[in-house]
PDB file of N, CA and C in Angstrom:
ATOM      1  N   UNK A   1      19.203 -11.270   6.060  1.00  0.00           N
ATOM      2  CA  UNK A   1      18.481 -10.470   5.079  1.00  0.00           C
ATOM      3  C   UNK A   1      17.361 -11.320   4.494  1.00  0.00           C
ATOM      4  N   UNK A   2      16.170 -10.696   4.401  1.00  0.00           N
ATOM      5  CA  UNK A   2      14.869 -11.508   3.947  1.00  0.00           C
ATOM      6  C   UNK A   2      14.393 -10.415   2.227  1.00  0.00           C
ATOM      7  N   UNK A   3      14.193 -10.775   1.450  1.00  0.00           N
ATOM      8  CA  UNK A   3      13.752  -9.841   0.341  1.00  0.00           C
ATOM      9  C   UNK A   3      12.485 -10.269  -0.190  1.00  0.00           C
ATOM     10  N   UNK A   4      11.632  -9.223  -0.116  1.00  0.00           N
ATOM     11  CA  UNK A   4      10.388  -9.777   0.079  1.00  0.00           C
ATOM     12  C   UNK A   4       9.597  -8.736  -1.516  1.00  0.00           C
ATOM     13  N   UNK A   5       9.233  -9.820  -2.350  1.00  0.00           N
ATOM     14  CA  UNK A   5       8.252  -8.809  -3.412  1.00  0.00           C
ATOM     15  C   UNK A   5       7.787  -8.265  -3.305  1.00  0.00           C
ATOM     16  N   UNK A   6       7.153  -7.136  -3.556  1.00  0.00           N
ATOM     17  CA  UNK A   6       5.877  -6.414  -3.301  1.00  0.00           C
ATOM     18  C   UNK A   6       5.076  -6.409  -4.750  1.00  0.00           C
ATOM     19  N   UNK A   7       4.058  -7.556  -4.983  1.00  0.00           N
ATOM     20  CA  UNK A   7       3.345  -7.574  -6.533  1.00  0.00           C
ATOM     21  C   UNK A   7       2.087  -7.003  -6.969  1.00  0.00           C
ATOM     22  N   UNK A   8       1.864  -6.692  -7.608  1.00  0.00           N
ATOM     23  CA  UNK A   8       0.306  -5.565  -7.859  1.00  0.00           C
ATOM     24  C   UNK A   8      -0.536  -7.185  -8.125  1.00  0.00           C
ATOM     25  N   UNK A   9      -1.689  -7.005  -7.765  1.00  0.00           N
ATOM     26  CA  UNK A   9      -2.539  -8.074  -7.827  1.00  0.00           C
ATOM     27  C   UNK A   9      -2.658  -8.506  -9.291  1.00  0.00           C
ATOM     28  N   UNK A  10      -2.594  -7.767 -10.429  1.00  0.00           N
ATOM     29  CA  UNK A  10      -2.237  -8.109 -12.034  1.00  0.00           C
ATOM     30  C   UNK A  10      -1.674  -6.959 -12.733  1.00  0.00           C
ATOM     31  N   UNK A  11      -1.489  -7.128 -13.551  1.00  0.00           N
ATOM     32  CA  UNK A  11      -0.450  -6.406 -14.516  1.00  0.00           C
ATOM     33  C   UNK A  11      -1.268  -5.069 -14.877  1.00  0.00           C
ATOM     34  N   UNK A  12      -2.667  -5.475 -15.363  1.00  0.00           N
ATOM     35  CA  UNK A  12      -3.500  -4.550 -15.512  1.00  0.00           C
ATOM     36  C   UNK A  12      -3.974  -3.449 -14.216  1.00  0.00           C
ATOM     37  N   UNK A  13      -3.403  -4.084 -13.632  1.00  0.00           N
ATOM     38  CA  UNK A  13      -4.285  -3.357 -11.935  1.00  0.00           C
ATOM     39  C   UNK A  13      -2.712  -2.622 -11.838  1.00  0.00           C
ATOM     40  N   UNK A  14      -2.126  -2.753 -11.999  1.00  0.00           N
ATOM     41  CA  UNK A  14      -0.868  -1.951 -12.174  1.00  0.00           C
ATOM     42  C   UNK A  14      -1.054  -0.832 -13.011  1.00  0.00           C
ATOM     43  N   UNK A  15      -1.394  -1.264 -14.300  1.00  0.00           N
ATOM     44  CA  UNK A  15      -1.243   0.174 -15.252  1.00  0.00           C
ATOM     45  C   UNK A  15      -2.261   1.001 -15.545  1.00  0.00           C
ATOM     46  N   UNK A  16      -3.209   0.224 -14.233  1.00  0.00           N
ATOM     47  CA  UNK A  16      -4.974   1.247 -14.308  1.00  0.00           C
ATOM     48  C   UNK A  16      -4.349   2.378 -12.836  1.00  0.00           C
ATOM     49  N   UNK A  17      -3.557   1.926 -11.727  1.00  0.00           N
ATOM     50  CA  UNK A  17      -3.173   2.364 -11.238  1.00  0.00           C
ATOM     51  C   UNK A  17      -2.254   3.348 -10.814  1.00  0.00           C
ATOM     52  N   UNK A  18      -1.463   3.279 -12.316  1.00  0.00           N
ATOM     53  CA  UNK A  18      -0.344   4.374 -13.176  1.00  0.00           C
ATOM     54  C   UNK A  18      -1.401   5.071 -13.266  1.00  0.00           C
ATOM     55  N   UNK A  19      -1.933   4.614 -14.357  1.00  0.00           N
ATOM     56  CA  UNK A  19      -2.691   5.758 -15.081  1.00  0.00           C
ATOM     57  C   UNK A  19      -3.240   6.783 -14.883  1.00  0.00           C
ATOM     58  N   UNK A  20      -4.302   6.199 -13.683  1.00  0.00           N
ATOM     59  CA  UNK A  20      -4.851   7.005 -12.520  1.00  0.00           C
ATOM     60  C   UNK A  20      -4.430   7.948 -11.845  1.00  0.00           C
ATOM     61  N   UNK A  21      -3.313   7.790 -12.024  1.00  0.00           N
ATOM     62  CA  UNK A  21      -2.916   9.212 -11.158  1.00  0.00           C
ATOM     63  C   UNK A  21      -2.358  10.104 -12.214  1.00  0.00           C
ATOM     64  N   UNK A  22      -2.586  10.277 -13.080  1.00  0.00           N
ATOM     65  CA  UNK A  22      -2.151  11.212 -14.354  1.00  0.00           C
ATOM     66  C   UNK A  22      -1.472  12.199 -14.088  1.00  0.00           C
ATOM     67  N   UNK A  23      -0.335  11.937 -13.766  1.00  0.00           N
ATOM     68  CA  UNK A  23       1.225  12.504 -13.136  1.00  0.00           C
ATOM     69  C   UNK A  23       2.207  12.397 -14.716  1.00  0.00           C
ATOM     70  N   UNK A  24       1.895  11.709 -15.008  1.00  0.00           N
ATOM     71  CA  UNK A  24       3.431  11.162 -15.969  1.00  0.00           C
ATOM     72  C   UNK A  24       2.625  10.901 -17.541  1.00  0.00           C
ATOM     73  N   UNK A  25       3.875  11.543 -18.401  1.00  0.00           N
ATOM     74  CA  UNK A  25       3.217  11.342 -19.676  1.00  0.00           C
ATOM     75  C   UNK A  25       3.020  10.212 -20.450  1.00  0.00           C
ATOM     76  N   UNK A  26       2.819   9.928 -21.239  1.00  0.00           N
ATOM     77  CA  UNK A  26       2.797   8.332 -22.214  1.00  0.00           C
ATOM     78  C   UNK A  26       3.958   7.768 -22.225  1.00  0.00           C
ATOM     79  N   UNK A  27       4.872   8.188 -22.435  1.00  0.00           N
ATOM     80  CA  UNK A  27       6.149   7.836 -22.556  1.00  0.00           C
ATOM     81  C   UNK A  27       6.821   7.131 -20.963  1.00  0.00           C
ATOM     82  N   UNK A  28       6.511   8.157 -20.299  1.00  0.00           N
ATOM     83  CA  UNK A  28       7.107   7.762 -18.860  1.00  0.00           C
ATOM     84  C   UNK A  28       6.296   6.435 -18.677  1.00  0.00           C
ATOM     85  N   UNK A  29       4.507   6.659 -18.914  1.00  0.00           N
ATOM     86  CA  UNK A  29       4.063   5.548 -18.261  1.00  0.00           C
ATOM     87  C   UNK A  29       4.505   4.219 -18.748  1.00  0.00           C
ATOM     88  N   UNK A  30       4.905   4.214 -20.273  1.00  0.00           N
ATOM     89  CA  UNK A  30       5.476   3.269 -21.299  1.00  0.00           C
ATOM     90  C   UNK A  30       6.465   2.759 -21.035  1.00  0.00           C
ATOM     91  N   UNK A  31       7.320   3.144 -20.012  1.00  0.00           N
ATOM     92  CA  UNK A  31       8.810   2.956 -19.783  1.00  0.00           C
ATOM     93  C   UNK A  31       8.796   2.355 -18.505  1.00  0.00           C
ATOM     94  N   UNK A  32       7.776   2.963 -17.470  1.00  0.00           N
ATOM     95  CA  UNK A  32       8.134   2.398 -16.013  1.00  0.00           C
ATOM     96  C   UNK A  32       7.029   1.063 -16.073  1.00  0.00           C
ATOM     97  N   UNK A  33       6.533   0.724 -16.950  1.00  0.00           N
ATOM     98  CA  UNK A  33       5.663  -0.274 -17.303  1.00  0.00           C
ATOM     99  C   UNK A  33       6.055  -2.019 -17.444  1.00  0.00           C
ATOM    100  N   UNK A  34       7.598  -1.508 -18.902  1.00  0.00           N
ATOM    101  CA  UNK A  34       8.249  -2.168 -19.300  1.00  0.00           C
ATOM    102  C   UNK A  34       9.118  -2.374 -18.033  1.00  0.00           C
ATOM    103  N   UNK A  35       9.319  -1.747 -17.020  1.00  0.00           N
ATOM    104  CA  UNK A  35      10.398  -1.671 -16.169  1.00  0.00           C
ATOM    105  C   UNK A  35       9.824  -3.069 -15.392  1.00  0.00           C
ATOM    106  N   UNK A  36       8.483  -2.583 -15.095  1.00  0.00           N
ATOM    107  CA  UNK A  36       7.603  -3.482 -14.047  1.00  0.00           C
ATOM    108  C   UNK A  36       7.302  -4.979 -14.627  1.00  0.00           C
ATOM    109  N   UNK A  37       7.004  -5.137 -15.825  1.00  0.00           N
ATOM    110  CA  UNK A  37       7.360  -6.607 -16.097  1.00  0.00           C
ATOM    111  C   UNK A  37       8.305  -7.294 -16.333  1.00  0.00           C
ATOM    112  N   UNK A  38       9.581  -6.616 -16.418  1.00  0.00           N
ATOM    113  CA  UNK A  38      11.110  -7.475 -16.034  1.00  0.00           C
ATOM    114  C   UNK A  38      11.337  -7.569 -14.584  1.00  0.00           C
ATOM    115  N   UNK A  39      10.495  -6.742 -13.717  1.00  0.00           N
ATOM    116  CA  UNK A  39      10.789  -6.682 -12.542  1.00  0.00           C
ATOM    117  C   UNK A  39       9.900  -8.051 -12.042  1.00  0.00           C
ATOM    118  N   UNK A  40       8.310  -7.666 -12.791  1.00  0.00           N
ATOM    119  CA  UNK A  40       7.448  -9.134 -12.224  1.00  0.00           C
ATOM    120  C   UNK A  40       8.123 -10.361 -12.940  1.00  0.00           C
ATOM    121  N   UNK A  41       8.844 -10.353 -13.860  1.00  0.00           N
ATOM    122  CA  UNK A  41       9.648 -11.913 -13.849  1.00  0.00           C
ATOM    123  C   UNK A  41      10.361 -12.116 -13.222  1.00  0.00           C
ATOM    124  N   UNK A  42      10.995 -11.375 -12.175  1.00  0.00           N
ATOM    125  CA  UNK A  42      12.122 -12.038 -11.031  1.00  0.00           C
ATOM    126  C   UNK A  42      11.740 -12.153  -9.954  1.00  0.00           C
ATOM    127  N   UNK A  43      10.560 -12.155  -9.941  1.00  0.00           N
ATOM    128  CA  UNK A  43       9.626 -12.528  -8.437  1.00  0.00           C
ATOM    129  C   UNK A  43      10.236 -14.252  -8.001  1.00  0.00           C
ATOM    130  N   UNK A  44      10.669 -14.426  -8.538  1.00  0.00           N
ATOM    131  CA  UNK A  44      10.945 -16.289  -8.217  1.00  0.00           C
ATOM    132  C   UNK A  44      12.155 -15.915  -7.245  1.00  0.00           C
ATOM    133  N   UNK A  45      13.114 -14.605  -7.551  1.00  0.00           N
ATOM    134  CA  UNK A  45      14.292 -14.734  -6.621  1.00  0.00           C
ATOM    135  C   UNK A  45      14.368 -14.369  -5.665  1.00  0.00           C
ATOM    136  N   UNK A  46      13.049 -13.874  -4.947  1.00  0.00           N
ATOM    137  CA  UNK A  46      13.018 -13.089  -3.687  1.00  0.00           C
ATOM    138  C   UNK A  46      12.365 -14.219  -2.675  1.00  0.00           C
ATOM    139  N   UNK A  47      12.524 -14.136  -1.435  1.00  0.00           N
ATOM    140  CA  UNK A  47      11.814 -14.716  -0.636  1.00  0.00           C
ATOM    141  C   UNK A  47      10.965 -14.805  -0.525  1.00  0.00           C
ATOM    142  N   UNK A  48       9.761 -13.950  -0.443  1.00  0.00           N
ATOM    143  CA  UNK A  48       8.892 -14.063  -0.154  1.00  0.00           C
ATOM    144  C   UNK A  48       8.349 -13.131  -1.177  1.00  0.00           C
ATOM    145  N   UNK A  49       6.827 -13.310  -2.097  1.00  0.00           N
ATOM    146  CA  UNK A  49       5.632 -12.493  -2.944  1.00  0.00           C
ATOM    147  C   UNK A  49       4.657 -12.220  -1.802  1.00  0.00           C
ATOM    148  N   UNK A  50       4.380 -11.159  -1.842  1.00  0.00           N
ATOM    149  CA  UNK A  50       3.045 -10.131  -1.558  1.00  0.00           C
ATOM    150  C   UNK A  50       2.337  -9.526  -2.331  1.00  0.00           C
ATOM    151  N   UNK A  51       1.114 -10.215  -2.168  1.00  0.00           N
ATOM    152  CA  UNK A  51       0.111  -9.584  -3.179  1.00  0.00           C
ATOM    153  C   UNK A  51      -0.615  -8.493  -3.096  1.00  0.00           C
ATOM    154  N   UNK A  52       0.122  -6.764  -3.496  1.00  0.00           N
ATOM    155  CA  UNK A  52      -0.705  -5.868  -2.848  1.00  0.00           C
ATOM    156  C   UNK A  52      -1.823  -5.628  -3.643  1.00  0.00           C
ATOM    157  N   UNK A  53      -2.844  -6.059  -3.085  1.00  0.00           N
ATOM    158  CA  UNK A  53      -4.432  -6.124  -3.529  1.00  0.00           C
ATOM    159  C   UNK A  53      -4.962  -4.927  -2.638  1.00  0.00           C
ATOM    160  N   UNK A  54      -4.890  -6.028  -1.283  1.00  0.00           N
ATOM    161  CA  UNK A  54      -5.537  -5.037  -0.326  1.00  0.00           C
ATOM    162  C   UNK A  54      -4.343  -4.561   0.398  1.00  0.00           C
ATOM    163  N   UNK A  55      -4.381  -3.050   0.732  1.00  0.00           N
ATOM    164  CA  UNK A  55      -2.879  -2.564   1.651  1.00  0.00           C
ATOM    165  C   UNK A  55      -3.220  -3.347   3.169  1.00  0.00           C
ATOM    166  N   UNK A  56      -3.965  -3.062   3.966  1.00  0.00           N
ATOM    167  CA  UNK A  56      -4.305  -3.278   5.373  1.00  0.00           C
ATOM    168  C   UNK A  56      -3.608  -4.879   5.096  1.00  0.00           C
ATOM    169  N   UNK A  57      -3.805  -5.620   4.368  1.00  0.00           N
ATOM    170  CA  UNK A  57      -3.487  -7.311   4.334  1.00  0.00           C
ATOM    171  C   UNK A  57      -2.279  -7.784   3.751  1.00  0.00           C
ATOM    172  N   UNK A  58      -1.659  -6.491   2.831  1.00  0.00           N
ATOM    173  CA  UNK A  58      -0.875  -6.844   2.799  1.00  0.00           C
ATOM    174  C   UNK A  58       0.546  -6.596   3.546  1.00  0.00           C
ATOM    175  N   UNK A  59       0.508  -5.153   4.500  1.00  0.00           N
ATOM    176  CA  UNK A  59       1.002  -4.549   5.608  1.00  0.00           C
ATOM    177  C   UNK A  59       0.917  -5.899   6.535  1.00  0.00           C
ATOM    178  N   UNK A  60       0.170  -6.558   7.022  1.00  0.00           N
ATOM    179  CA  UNK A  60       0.005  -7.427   7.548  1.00  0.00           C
ATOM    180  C   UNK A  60       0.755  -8.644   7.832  1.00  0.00           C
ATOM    181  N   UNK A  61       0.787  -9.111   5.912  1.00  0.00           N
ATOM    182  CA  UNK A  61       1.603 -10.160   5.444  1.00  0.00           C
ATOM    183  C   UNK A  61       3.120 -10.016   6.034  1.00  0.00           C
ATOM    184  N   UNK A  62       3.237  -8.481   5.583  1.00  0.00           N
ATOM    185  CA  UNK A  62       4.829  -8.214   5.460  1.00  0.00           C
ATOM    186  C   UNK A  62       5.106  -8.134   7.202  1.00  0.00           C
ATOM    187  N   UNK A  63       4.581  -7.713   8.080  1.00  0.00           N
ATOM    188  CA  UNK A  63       4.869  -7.648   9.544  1.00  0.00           C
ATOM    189  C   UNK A  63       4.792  -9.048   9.896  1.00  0.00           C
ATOM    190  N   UNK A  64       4.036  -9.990   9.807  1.00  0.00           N
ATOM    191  CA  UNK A  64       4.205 -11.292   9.769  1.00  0.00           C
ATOM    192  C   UNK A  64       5.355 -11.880   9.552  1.00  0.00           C
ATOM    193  N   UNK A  65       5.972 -11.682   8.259  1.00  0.00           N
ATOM    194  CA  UNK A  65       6.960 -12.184   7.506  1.00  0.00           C
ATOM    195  C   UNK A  65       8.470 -11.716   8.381  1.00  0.00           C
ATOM    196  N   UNK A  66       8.535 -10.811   8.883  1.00  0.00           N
ATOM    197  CA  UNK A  66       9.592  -9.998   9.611  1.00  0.00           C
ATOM    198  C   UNK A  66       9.421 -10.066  11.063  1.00  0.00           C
ATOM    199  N   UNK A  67       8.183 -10.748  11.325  1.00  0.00           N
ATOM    200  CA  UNK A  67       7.980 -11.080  12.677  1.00  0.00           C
ATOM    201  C   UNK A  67       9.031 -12.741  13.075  1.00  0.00           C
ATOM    202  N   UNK A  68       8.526 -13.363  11.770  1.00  0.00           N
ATOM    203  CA  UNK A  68       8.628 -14.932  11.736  1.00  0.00           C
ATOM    204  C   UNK A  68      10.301 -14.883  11.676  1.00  0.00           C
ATOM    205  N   UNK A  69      10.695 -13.938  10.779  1.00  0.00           N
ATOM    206  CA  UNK A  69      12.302 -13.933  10.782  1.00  0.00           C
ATOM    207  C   UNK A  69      12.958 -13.484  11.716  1.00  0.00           C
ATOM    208  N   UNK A  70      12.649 -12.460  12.556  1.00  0.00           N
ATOM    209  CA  UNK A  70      13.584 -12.001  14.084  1.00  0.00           C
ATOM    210  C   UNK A  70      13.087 -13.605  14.630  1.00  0.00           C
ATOM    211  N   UNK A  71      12.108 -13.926  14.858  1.00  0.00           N
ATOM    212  CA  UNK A  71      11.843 -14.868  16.172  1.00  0.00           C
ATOM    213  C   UNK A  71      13.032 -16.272  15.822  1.00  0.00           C
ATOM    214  N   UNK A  72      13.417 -16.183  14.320  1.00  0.00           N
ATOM    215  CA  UNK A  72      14.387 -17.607  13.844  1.00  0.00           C
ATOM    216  C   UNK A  72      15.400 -16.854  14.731  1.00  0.00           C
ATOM    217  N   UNK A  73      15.530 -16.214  14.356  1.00  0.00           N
ATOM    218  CA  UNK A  73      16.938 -15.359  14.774  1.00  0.00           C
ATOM    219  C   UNK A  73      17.644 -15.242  15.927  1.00  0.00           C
ATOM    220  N   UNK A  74      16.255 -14.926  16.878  1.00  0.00           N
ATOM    221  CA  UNK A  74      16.494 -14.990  18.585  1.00  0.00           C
ATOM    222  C   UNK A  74      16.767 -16.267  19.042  1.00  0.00           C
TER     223      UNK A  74
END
């Protein structure tokens, strides 16, 4: 088993990215917010951080990462 982060490039690029899609009310966005920075402090326990900035690169990263782990494996 490999557990791999998936991190928004900053905190702010996260909640411009909530926002943006104006789905969810203040409250919700307030809550899954708080969710996301207890979640970005346990980035230290996973194997591997990905910085999704760009998707195409970071799709990339992660096929890489799962490439490198079957090939230990075989």
């Amino acid at each position: 088993v490999i557990s791999i982060f998936l991190y928004p490039p900053s905190f702010d690029a996260l909640e411009s990215r909530i926002r943006g899609r104006s789905t969810e009310t203040e409250d919700l966005i307030q809550q899954r917010l708080a969710k996301a920075r207890r979640e970005m402090n346990l980035k230290s326990r996973y194997d591997y951080v990905v910085i999704n900035d760009d998707l195409k690169r970071a799709s990339n990263e992660i096929k890489k990462i799962i490439k490198n782990k079957k090939s230990m494996i075989l």
